[in-house]
PDB file of N, CA and C in Angstrom:
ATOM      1  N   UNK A   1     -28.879 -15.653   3.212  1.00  0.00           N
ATOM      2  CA  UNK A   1     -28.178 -15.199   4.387  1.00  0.00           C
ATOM      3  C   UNK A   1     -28.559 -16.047   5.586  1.00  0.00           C
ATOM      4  N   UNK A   2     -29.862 -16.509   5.921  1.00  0.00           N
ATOM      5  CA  UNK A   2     -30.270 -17.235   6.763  1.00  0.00           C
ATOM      6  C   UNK A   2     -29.683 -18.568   7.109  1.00  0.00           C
ATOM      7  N   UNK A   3     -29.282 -18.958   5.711  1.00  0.00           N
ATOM      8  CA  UNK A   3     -28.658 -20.530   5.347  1.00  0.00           C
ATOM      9  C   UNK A   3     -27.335 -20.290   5.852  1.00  0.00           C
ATOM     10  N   UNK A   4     -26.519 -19.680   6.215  1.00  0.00           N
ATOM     11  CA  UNK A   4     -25.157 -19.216   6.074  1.00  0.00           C
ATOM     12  C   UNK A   4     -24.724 -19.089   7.880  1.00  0.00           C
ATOM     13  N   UNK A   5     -25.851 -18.937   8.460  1.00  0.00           N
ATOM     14  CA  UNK A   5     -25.793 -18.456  10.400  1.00  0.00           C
ATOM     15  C   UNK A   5     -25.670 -20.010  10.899  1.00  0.00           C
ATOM     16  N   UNK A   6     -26.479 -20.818  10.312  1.00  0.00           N
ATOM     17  CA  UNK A   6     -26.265 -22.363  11.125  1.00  0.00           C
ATOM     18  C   UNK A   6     -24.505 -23.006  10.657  1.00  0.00           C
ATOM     19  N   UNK A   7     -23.879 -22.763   9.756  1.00  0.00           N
ATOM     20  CA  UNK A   7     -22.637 -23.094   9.088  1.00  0.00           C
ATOM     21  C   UNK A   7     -21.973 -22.304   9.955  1.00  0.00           C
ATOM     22  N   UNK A   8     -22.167 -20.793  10.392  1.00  0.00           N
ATOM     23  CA  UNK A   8     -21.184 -20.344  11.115  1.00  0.00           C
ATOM     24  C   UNK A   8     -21.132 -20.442  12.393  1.00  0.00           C
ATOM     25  N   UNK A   9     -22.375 -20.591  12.635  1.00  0.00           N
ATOM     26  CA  UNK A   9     -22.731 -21.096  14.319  1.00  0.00           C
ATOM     27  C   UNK A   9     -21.467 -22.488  14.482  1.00  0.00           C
ATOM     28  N   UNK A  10     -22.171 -23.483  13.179  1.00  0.00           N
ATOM     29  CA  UNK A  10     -21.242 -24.526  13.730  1.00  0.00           C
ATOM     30  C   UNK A  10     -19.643 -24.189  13.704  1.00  0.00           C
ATOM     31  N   UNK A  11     -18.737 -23.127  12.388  1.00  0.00           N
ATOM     32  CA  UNK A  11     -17.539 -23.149  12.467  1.00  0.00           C
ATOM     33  C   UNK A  11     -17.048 -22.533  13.901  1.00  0.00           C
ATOM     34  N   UNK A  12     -18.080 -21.665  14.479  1.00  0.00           N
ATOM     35  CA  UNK A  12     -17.738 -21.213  15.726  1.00  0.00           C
ATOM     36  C   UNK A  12     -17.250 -22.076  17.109  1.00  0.00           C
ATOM     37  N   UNK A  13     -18.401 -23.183  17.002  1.00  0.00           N
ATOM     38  CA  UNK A  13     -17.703 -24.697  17.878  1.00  0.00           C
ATOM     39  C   UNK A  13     -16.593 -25.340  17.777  1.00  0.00           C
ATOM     40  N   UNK A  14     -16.197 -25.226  16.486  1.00  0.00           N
ATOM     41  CA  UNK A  14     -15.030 -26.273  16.359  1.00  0.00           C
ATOM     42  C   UNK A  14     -13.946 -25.863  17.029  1.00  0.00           C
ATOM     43  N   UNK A  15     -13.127 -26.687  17.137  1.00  0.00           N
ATOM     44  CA  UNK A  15     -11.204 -27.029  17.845  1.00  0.00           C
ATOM     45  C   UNK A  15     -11.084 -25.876  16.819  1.00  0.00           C
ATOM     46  N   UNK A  16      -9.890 -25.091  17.084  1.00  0.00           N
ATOM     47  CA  UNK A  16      -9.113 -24.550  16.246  1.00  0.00           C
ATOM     48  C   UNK A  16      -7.553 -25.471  15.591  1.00  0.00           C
ATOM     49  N   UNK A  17      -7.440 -25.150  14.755  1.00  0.00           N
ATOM     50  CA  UNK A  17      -6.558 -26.343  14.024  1.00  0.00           C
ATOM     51  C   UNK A  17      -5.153 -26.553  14.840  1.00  0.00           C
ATOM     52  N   UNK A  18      -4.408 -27.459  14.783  1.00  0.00           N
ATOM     53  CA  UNK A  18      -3.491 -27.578  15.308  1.00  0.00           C
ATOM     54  C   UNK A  18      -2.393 -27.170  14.162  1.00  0.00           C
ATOM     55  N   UNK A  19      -1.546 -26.343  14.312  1.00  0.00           N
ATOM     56  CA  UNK A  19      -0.547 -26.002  13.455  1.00  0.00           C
ATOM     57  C   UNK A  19       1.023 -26.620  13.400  1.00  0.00           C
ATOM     58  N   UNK A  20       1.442 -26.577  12.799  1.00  0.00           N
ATOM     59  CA  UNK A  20       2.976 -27.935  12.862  1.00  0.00           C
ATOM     60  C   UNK A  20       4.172 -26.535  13.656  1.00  0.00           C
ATOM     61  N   UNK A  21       4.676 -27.651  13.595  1.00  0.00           N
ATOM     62  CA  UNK A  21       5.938 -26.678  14.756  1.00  0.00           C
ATOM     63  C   UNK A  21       5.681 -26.295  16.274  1.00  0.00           C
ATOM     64  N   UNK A  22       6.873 -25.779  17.161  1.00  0.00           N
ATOM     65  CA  UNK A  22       6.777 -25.671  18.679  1.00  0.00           C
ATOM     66  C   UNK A  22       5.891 -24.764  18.983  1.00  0.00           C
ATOM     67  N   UNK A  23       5.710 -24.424  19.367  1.00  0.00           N
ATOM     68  CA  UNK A  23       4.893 -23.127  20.311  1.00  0.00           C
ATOM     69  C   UNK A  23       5.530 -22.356  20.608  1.00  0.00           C
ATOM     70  N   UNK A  24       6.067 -20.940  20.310  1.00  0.00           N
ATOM     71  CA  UNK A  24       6.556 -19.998  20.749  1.00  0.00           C
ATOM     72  C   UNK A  24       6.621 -19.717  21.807  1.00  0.00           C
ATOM     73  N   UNK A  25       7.148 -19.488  22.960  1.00  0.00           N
ATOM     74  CA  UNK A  25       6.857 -19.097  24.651  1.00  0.00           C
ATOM     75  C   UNK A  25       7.948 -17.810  24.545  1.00  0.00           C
ATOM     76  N   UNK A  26       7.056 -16.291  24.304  1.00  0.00           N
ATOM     77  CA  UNK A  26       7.575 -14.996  24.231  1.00  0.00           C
ATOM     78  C   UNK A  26       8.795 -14.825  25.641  1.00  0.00           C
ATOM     79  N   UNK A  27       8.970 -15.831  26.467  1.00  0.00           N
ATOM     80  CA  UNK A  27      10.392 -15.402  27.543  1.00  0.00           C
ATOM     81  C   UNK A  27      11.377 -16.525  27.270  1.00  0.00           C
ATOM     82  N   UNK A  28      11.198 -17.411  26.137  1.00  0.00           N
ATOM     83  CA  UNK A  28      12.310 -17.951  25.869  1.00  0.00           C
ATOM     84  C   UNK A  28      12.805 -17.405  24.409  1.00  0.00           C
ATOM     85  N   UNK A  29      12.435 -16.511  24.269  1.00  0.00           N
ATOM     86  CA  UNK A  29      12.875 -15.971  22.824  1.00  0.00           C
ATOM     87  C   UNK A  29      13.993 -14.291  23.382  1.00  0.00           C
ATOM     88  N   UNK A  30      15.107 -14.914  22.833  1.00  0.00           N
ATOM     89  CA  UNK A  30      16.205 -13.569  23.233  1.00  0.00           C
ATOM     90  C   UNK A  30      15.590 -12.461  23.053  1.00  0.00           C
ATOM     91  N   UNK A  31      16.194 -11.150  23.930  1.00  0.00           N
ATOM     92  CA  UNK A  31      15.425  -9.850  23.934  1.00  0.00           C
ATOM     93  C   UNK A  31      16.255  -8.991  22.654  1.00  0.00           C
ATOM     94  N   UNK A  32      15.847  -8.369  22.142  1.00  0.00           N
ATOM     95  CA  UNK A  32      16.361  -7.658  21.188  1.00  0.00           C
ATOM     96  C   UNK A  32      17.434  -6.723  21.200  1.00  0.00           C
ATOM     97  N   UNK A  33      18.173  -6.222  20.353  1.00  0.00           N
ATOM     98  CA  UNK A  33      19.850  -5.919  20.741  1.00  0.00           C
ATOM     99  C   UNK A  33      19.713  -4.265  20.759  1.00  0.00           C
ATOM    100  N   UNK A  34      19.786  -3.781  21.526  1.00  0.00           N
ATOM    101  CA  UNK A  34      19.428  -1.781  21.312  1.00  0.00           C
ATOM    102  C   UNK A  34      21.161  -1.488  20.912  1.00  0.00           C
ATOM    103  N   UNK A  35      20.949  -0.787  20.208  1.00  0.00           N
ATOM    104  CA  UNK A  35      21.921   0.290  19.272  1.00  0.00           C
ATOM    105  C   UNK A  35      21.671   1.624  19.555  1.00  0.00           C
ATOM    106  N   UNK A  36      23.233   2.212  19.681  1.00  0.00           N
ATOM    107  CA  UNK A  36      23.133   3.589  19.931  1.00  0.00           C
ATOM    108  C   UNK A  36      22.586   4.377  18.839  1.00  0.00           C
ATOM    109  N   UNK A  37      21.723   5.872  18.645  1.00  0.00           N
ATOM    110  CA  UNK A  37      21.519   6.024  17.923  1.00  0.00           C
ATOM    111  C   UNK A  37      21.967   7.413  17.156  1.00  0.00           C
ATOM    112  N   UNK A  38      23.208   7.452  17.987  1.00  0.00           N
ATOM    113  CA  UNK A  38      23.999   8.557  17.772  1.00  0.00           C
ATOM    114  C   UNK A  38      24.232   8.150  16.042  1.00  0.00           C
ATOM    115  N   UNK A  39      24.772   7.474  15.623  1.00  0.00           N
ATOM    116  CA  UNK A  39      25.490   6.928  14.371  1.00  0.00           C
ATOM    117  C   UNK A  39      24.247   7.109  13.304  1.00  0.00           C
ATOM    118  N   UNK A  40      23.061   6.900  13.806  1.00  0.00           N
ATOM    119  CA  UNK A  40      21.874   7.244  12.930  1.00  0.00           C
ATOM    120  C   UNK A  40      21.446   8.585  12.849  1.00  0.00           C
ATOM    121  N   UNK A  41      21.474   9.149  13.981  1.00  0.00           N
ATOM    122  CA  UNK A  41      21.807  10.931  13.514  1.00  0.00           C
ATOM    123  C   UNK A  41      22.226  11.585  12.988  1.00  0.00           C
ATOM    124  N   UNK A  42      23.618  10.822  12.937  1.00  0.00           N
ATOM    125  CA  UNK A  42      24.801  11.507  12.275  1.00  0.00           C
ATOM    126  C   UNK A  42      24.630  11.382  11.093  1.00  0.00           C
ATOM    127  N   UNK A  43      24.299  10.296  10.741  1.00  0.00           N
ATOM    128  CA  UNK A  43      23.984  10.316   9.086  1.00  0.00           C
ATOM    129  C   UNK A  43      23.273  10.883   8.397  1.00  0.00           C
ATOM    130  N   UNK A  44      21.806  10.970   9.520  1.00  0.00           N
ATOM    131  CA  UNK A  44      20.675  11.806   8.497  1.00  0.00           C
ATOM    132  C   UNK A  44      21.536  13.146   8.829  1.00  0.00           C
ATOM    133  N   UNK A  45      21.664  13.945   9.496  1.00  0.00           N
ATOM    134  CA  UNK A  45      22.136  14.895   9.400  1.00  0.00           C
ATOM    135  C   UNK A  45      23.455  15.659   8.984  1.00  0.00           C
ATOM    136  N   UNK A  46      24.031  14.407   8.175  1.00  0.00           N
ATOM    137  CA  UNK A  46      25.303  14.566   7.245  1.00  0.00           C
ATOM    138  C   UNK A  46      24.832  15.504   5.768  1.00  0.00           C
ATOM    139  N   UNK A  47      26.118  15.948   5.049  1.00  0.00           N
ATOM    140  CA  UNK A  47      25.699  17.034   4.074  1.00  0.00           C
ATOM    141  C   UNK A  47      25.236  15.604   2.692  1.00  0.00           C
ATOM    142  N   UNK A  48      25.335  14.845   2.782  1.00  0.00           N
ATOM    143  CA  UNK A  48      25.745  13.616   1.889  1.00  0.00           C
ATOM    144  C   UNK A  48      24.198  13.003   1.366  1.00  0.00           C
ATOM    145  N   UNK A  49      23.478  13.582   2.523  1.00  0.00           N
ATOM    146  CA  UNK A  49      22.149  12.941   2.834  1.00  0.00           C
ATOM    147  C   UNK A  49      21.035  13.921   1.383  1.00  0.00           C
ATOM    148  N   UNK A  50      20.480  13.309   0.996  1.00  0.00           N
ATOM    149  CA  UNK A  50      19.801  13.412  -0.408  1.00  0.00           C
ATOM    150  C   UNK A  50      18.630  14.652   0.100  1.00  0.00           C
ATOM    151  N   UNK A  51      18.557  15.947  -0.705  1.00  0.00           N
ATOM    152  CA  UNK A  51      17.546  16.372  -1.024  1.00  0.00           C
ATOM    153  C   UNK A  51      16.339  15.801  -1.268  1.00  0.00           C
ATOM    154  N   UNK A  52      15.243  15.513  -0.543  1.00  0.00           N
ATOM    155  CA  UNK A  52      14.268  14.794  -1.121  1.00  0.00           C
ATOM    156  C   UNK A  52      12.970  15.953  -1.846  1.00  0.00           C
ATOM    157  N   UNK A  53      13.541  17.364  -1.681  1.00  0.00           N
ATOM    158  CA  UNK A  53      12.441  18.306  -2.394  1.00  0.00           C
ATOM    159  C   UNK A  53      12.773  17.837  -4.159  1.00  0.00           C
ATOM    160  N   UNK A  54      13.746  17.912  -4.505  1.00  0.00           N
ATOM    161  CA  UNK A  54      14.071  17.387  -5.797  1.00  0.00           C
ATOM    162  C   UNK A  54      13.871  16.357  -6.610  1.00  0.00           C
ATOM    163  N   UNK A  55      13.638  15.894  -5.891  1.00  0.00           N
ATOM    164  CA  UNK A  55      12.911  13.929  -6.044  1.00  0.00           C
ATOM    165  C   UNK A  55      11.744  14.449  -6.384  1.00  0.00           C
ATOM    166  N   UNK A  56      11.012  15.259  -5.235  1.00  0.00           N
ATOM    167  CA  UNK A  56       9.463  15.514  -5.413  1.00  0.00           C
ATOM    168  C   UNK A  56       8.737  16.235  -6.483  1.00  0.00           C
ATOM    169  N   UNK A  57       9.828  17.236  -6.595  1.00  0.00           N
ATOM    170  CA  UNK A  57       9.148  18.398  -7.673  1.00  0.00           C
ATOM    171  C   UNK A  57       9.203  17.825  -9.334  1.00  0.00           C
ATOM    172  N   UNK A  58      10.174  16.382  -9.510  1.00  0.00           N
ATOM    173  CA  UNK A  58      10.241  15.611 -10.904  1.00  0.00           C
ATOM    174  C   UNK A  58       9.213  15.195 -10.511  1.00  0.00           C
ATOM    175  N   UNK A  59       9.078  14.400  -9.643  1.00  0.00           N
ATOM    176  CA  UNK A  59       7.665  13.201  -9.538  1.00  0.00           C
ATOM    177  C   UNK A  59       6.238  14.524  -9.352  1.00  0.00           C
ATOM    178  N   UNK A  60       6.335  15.287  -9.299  1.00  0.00           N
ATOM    179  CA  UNK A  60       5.197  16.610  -8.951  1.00  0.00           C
ATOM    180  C   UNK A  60       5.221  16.368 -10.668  1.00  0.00           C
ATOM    181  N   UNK A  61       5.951  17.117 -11.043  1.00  0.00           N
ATOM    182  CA  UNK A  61       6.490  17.480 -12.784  1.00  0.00           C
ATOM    183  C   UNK A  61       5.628  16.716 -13.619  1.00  0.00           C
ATOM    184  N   UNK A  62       6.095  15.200 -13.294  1.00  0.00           N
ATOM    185  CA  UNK A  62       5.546  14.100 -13.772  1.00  0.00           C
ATOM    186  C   UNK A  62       4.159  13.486 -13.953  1.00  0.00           C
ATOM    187  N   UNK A  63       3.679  14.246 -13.018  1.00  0.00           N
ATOM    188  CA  UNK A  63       2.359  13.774 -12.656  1.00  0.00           C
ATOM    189  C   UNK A  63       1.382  14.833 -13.788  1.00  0.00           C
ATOM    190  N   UNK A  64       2.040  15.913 -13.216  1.00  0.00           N
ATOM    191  CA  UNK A  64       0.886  16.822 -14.124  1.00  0.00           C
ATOM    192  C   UNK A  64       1.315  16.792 -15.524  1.00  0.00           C
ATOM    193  N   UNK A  65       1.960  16.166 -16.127  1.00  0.00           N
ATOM    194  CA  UNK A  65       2.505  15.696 -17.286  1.00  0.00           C
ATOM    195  C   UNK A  65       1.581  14.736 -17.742  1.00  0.00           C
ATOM    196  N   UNK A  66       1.427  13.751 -17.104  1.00  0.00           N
ATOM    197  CA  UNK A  66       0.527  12.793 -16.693  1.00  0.00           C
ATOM    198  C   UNK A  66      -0.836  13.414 -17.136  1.00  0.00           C
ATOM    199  N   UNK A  67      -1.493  13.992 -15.830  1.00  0.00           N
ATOM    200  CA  UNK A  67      -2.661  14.369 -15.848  1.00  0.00           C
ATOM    201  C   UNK A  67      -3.059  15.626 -17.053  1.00  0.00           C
ATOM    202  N   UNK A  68      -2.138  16.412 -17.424  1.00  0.00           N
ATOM    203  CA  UNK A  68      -2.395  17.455 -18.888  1.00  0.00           C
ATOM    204  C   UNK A  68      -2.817  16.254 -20.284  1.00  0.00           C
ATOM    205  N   UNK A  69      -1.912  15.151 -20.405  1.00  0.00           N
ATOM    206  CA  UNK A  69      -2.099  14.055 -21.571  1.00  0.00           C
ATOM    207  C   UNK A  69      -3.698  13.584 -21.334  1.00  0.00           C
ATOM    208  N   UNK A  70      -4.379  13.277 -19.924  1.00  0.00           N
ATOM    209  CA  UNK A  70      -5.331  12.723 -19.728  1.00  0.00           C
ATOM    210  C   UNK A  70      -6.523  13.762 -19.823  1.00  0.00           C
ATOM    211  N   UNK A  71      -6.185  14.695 -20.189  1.00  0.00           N
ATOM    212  CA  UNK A  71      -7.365  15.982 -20.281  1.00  0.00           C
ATOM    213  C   UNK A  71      -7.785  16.492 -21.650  1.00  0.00           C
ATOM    214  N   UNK A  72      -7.225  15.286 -22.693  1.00  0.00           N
ATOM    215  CA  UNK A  72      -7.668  15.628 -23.719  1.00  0.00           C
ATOM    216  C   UNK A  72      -9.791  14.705 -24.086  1.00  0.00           C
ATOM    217  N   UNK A  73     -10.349  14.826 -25.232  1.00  0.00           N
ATOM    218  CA  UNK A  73     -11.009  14.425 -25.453  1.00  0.00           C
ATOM    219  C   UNK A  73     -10.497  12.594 -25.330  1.00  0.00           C
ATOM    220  N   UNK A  74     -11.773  12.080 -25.106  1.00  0.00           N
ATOM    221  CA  UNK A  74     -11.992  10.536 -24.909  1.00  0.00           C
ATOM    222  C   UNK A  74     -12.361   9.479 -26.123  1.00  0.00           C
ATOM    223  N   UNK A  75     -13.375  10.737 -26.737  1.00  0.00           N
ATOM    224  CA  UNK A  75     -13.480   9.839 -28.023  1.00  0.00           C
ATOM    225  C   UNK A  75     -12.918  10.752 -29.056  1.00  0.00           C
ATOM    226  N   UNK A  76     -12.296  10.340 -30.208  1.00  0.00           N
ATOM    227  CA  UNK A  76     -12.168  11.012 -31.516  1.00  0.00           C
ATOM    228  C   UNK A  76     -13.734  11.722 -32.186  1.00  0.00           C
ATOM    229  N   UNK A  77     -13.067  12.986 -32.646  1.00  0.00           N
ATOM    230  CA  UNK A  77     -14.826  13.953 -32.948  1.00  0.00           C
ATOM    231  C   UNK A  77     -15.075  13.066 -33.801  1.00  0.00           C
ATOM    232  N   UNK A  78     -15.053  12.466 -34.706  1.00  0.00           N
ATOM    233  CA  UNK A  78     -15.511  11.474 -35.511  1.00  0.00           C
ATOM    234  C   UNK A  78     -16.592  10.385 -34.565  1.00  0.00           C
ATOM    235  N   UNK A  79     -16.184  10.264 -33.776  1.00  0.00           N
ATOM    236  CA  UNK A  79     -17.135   9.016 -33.494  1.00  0.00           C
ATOM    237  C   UNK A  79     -18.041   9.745 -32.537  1.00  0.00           C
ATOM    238  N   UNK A  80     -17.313  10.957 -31.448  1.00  0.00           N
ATOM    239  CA  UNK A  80     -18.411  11.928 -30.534  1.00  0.00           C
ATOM    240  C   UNK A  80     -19.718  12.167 -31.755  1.00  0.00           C
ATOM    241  N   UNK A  81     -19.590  13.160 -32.933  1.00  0.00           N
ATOM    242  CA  UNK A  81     -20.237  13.464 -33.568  1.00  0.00           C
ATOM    243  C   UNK A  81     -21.450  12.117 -34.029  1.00  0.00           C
ATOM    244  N   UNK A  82     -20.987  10.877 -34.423  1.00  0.00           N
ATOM    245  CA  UNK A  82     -21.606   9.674 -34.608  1.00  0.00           C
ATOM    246  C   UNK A  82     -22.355   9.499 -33.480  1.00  0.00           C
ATOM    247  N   UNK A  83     -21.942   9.770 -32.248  1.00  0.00           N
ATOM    248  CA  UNK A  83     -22.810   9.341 -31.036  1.00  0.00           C
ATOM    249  C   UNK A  83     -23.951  10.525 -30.475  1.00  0.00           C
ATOM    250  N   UNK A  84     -23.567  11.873 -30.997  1.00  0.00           N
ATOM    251  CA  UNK A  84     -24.443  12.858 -30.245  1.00  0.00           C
ATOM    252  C   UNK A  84     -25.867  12.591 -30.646  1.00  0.00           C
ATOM    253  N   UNK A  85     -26.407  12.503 -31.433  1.00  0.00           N
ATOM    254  CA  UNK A  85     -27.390  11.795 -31.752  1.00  0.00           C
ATOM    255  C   UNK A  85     -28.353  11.194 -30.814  1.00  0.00           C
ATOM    256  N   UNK A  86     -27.267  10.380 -30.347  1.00  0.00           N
ATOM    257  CA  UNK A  86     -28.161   9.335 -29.276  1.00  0.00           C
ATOM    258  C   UNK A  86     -28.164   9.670 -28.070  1.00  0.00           C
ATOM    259  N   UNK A  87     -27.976  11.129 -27.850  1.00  0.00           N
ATOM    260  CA  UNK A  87     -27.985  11.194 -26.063  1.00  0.00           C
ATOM    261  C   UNK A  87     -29.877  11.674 -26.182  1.00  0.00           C
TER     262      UNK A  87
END
């Protein structure tokens, strides 16, 4: 760790690199376009707009589907029995 403070001491001195391309100057770059957001309301709050409890309760479903398969034994009793021995 000691060896490692004089290397960073020095990367700390150096130039920082020069990178290719212009330089950005944030007031010559156009301002961004605002949109009403009536039209985005309207949509989420259209009848068209997706149940997302239904989505959830498969992917809920799924999971503990999931996690019931993973709650069985790890080793086959055949080989547990071979190993109890050695605890």
């Amino acid at each position: 760790m000691r060896r490692l403070v004089p290397f960073l001491l020095l990367a700390a001195c150096a130039a920082p690199p020069q990178l290719p391309g212009p330089a950005l100057d944030p007031g010559a770059l156009p301002a961004p376009q605002l949109v009403p957001l009536s039209p985005l309301l309207a949509a989420a709050d259209s009848p068209a707009a997706a149940d997302p409890t239904a989505g959830l309760s498969a992917r809920a479903a799924a999971l503990a589907a999931r996690a019931e398969a993973l709650r069985g034994p790890v080793l086959p009793a055949a080989d547990a029995a071979r190993l109890q021995p050695l605890r």
